[in-house]
N, C-alpha and C. Protein backbone atom coordinates (compact mmCIF):
# COMPACT_ATOMS: atom_id res chain seq x y z
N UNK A 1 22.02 10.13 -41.97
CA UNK A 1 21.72 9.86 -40.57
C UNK A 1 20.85 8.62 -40.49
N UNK A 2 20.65 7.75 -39.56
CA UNK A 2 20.77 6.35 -39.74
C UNK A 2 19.25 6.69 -38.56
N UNK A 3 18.04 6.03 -39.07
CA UNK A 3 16.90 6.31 -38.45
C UNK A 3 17.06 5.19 -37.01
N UNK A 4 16.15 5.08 -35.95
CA UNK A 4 16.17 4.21 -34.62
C UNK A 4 15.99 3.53 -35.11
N UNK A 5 15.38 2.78 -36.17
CA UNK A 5 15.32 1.35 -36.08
C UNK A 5 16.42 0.53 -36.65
N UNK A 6 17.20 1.47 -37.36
CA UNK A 6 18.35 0.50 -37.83
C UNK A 6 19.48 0.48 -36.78
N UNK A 7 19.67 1.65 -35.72
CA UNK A 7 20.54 2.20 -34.82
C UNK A 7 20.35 1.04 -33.45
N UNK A 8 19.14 0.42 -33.44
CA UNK A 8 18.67 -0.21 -32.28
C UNK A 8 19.19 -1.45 -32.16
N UNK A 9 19.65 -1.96 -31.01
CA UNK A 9 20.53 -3.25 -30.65
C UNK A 9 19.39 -4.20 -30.78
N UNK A 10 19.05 -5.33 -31.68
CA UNK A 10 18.60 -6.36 -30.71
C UNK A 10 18.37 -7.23 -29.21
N UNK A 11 17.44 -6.99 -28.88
CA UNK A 11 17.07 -7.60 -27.51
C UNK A 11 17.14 -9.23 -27.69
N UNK A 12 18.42 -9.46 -27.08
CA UNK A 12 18.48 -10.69 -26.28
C UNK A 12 17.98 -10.68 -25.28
N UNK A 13 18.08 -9.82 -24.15
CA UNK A 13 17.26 -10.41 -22.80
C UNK A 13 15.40 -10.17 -22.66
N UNK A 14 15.21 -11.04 -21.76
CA UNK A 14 13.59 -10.26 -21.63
C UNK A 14 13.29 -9.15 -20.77
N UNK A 15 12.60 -8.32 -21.26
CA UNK A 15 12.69 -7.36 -20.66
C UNK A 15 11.32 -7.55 -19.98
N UNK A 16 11.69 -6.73 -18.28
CA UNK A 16 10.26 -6.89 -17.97
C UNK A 16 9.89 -5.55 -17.25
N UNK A 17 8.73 -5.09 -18.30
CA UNK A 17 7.84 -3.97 -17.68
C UNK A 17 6.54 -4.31 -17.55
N UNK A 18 6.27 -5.35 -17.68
CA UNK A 18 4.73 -5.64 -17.57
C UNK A 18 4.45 -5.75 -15.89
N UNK A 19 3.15 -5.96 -15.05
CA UNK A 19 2.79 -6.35 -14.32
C UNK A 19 3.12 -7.57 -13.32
N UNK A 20 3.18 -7.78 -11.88
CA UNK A 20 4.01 -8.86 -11.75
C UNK A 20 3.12 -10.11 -12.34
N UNK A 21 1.53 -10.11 -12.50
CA UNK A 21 1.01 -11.17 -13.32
C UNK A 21 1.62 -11.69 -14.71
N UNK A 22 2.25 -10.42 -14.98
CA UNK A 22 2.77 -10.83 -16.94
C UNK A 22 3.88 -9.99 -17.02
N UNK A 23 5.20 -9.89 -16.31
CA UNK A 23 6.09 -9.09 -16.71
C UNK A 23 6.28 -8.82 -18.08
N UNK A 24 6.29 -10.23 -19.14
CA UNK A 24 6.50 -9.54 -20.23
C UNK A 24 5.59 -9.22 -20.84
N UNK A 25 4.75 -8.61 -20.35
CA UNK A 25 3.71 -8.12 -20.84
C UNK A 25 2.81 -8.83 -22.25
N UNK A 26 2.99 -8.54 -23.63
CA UNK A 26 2.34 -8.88 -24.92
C UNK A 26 3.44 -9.62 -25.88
N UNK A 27 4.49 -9.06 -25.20
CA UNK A 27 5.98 -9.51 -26.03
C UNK A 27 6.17 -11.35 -26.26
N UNK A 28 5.54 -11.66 -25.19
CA UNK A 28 5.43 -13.45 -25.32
C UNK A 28 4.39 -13.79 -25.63
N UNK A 29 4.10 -15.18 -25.95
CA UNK A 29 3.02 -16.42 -25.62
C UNK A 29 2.88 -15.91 -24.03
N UNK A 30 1.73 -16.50 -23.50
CA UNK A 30 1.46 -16.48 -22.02
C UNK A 30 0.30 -17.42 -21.59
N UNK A 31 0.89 -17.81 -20.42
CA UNK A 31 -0.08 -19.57 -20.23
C UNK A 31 -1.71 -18.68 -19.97
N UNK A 32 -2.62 -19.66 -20.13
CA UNK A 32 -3.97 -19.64 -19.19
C UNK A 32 -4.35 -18.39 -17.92
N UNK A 33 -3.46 -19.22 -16.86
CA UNK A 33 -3.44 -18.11 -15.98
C UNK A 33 -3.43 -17.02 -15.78
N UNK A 34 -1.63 -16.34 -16.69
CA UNK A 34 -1.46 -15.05 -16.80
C UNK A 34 -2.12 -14.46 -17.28
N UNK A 35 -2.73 -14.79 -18.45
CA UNK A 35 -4.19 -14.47 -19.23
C UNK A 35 -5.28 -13.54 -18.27
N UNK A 36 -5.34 -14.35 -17.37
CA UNK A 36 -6.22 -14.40 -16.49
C UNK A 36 -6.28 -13.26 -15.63
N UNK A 37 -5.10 -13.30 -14.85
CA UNK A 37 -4.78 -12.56 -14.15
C UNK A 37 -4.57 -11.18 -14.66
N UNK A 38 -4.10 -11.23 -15.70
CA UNK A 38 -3.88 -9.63 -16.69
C UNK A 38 -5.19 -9.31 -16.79
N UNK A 39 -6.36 -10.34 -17.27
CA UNK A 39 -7.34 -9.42 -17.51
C UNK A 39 -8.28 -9.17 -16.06
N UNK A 40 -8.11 -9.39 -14.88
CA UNK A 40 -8.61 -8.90 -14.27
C UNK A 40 -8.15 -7.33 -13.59
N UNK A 41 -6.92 -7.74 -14.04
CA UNK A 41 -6.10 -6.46 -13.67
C UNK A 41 -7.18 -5.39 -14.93
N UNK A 42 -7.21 -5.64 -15.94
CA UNK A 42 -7.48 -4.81 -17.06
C UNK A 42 -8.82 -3.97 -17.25
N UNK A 43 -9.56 -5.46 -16.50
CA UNK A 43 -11.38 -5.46 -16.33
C UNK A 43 -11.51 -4.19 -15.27
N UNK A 44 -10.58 -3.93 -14.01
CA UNK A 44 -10.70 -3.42 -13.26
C UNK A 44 -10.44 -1.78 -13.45
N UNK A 45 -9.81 -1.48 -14.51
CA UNK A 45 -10.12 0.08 -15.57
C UNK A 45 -10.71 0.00 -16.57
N UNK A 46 -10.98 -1.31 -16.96
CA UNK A 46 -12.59 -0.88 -18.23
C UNK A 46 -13.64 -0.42 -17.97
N UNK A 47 -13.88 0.55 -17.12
CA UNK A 47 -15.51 0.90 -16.39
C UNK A 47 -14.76 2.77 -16.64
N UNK A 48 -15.57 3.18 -17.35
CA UNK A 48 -15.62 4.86 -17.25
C UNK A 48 -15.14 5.35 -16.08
N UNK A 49 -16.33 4.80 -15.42
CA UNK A 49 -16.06 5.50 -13.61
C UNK A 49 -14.77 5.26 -12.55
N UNK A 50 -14.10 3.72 -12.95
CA UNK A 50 -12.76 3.72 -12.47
C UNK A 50 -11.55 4.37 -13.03
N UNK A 51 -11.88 4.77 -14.50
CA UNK A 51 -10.98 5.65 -15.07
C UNK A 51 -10.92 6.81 -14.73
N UNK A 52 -12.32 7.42 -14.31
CA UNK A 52 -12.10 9.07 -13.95
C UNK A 52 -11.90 8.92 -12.59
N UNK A 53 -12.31 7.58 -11.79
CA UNK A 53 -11.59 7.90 -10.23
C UNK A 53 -9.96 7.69 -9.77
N UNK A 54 -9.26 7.17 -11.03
CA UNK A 54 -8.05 7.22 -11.43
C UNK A 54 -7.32 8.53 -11.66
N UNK A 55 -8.23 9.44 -12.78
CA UNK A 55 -7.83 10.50 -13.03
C UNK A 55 -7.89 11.81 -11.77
N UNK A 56 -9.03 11.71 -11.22
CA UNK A 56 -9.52 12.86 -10.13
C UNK A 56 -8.32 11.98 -9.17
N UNK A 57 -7.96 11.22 -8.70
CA UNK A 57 -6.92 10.37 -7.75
C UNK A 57 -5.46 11.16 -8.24
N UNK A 58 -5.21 10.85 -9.48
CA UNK A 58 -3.75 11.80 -9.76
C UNK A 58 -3.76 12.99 -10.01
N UNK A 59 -4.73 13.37 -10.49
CA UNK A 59 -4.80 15.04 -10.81
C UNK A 59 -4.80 15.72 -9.14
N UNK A 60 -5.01 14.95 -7.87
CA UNK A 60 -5.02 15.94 -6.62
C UNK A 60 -3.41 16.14 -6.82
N UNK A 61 -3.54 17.56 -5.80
CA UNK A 61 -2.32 18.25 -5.25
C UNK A 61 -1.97 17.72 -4.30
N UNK A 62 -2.34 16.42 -3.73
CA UNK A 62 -1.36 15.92 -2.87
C UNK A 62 -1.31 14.62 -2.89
N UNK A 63 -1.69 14.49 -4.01
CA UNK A 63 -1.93 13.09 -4.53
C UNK A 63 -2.64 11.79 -3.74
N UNK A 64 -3.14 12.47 -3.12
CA UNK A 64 -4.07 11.49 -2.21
C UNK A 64 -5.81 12.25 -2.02
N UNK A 65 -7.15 11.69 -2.17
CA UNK A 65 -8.06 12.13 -2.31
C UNK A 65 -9.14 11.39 -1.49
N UNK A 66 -9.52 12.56 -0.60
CA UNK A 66 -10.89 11.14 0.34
C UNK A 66 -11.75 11.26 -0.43
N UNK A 67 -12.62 9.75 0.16
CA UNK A 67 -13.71 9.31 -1.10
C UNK A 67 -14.77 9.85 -0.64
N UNK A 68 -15.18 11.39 0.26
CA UNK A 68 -15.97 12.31 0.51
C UNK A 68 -15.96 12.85 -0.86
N UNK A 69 -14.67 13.20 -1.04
CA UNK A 69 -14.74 14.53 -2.23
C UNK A 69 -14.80 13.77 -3.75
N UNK A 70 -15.39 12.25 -4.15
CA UNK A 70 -15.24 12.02 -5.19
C UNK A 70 -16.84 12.04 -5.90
N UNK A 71 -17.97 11.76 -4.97
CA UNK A 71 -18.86 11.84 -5.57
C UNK A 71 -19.39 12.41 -6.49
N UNK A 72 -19.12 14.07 -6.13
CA UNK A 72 -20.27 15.07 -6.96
C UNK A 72 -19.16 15.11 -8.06
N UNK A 73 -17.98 14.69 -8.49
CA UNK A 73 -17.65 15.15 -9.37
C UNK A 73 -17.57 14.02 -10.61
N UNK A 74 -17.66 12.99 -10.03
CA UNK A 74 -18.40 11.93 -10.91
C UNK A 74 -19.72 11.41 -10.83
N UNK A 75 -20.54 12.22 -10.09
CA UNK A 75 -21.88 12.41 -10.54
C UNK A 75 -22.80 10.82 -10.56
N UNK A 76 -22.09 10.41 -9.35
CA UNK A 76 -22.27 9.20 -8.47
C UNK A 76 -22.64 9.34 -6.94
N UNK A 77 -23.27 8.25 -6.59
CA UNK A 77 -23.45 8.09 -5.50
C UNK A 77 -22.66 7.39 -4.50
N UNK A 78 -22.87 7.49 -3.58
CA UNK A 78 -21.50 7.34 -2.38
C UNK A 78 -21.46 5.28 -2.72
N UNK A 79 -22.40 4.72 -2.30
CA UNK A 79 -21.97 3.47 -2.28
C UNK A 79 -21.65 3.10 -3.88
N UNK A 80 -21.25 3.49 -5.19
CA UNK A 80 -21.28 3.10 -6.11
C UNK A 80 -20.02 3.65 -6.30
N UNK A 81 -19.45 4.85 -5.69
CA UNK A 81 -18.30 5.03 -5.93
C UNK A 81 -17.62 4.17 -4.96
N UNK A 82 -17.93 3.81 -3.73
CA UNK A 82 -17.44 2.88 -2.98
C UNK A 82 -16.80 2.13 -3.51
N UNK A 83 -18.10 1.20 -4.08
CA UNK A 83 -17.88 0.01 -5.09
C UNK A 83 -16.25 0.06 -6.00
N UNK A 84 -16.23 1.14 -6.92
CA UNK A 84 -14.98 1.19 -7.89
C UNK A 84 -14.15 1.38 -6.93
N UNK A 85 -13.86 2.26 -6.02
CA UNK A 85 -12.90 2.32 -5.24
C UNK A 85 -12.54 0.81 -4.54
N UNK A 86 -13.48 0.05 -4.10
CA UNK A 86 -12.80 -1.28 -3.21
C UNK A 86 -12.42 -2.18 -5.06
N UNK A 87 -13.17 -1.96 -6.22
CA UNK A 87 -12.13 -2.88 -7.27
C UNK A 87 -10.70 -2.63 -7.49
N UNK A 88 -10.95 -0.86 -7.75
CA UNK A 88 -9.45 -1.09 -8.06
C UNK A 88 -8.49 -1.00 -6.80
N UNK A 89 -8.81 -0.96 -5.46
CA UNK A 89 -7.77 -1.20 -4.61
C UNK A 89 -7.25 -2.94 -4.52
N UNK A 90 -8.61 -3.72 -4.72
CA UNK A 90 -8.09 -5.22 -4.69
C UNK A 90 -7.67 -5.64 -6.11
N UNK A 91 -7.77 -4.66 -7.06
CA UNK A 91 -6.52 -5.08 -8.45
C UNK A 91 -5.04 -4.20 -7.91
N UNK A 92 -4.78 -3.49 -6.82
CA UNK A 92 -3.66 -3.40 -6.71
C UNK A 92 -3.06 -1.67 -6.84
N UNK A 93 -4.35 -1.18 -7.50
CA UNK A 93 -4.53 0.16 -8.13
C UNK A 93 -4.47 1.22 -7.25
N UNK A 94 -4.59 1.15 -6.40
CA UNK A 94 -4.87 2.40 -5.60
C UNK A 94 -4.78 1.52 -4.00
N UNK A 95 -4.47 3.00 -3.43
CA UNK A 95 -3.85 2.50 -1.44
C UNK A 95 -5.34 2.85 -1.08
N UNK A 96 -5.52 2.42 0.42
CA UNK A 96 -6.64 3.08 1.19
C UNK A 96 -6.19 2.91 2.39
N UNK A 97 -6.21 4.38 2.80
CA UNK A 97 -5.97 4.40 4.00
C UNK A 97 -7.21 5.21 5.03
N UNK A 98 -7.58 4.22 5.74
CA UNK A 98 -8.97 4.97 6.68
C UNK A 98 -8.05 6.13 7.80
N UNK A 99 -8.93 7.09 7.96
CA UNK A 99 -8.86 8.43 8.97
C UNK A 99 -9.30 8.55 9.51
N UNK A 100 -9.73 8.26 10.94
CA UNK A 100 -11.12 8.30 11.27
C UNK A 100 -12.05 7.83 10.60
N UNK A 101 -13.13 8.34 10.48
CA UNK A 101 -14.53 8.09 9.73
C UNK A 101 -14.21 7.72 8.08
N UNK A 102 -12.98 8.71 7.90
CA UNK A 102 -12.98 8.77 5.88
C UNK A 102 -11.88 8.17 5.44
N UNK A 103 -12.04 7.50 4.24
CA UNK A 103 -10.87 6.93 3.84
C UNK A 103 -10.38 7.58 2.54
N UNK A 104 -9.12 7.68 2.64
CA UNK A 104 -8.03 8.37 1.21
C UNK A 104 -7.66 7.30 0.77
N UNK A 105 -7.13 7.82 -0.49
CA UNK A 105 -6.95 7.11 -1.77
C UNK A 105 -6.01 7.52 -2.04
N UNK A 106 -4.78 6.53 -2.30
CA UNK A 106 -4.06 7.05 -3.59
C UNK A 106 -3.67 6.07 -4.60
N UNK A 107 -2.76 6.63 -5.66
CA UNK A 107 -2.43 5.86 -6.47
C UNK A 107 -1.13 4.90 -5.94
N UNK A 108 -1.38 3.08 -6.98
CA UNK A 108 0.12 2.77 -6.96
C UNK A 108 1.55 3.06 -7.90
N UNK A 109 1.59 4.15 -8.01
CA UNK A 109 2.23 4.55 -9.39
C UNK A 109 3.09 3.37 -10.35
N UNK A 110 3.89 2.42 -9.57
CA UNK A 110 4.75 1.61 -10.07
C UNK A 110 3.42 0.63 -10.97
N UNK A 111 2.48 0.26 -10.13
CA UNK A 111 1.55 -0.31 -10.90
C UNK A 111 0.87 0.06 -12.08
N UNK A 112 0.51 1.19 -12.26
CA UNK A 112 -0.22 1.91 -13.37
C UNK A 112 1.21 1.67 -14.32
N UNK A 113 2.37 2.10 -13.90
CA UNK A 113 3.29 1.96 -14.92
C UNK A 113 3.69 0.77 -15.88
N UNK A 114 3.44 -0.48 -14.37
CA UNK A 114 3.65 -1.75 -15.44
C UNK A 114 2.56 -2.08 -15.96
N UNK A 115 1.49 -1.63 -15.80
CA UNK A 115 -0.15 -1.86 -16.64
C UNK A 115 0.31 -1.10 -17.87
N UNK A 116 0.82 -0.15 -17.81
CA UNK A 116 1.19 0.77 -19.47
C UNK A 116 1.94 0.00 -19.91
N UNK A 117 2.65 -0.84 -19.05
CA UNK A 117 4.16 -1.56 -19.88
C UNK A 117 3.96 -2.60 -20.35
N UNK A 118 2.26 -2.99 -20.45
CA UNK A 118 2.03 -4.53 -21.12
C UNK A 118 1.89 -4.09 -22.70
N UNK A 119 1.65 -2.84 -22.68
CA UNK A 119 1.20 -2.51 -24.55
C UNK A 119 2.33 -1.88 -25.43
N UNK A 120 3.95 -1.75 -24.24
CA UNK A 120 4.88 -1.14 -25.11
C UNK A 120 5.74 -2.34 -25.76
């Protein structure tokens, strides 16, 4: 029986799962810019606290979470969770939608996906 890597076609085309900053994610060279742009995308989940407001964000049952209910469970204060919440919405990461007084969160799923798709 013939293991995947000998079974596997060569890739002629480029494939793109990366981010729209770097579709091909790691697979190329990449100018200055894209550089750039990837790592702000990147900078914007290197912080503990945007990772678990990522996680408490997908783990809801309705996949959307107001930023009332994020404090006590990251063991933060309201304007500091603020804070992560307005980074990763302006990296692209997460929706906000105000309700009245409170605003929900959710995830951009397609985005988190091509952020995974820069390291495959």
């Amino acid at each position: 029986m013939a293991n995947a890597a000998t079974t596997r076609k060569p890739r002629t085309e480029t494939i793109s799962s990366g981010p729209p900053c770097c579709p091909s994610g790691l697979r190329e060279p990449m100018d200055r810019a894209t550089a750039e742009n990837l790592a702000h995308l990147l900078k914007a989940v290197a912080d503990p606290a945007r990772l678990q407001l990522l996680a408490q964000i997908r783990a809801s049952n309705d996949g959307e979470v107001c930023a009332c209910d994020l404090t006590d469970p990251l063991g933060l204060s309201q304007p500091t969770v603020s804070h992560h919440l307005k980074v990763l919405t302006e990296a692209g990461l997460i929706t906000r939608e105000q309700r009245g007084t409170w605003a929900w969160f959710s995830l951009v799923p397609h985005q988190l996906e091509a952020l995974a798709g820069v390291f495959t």
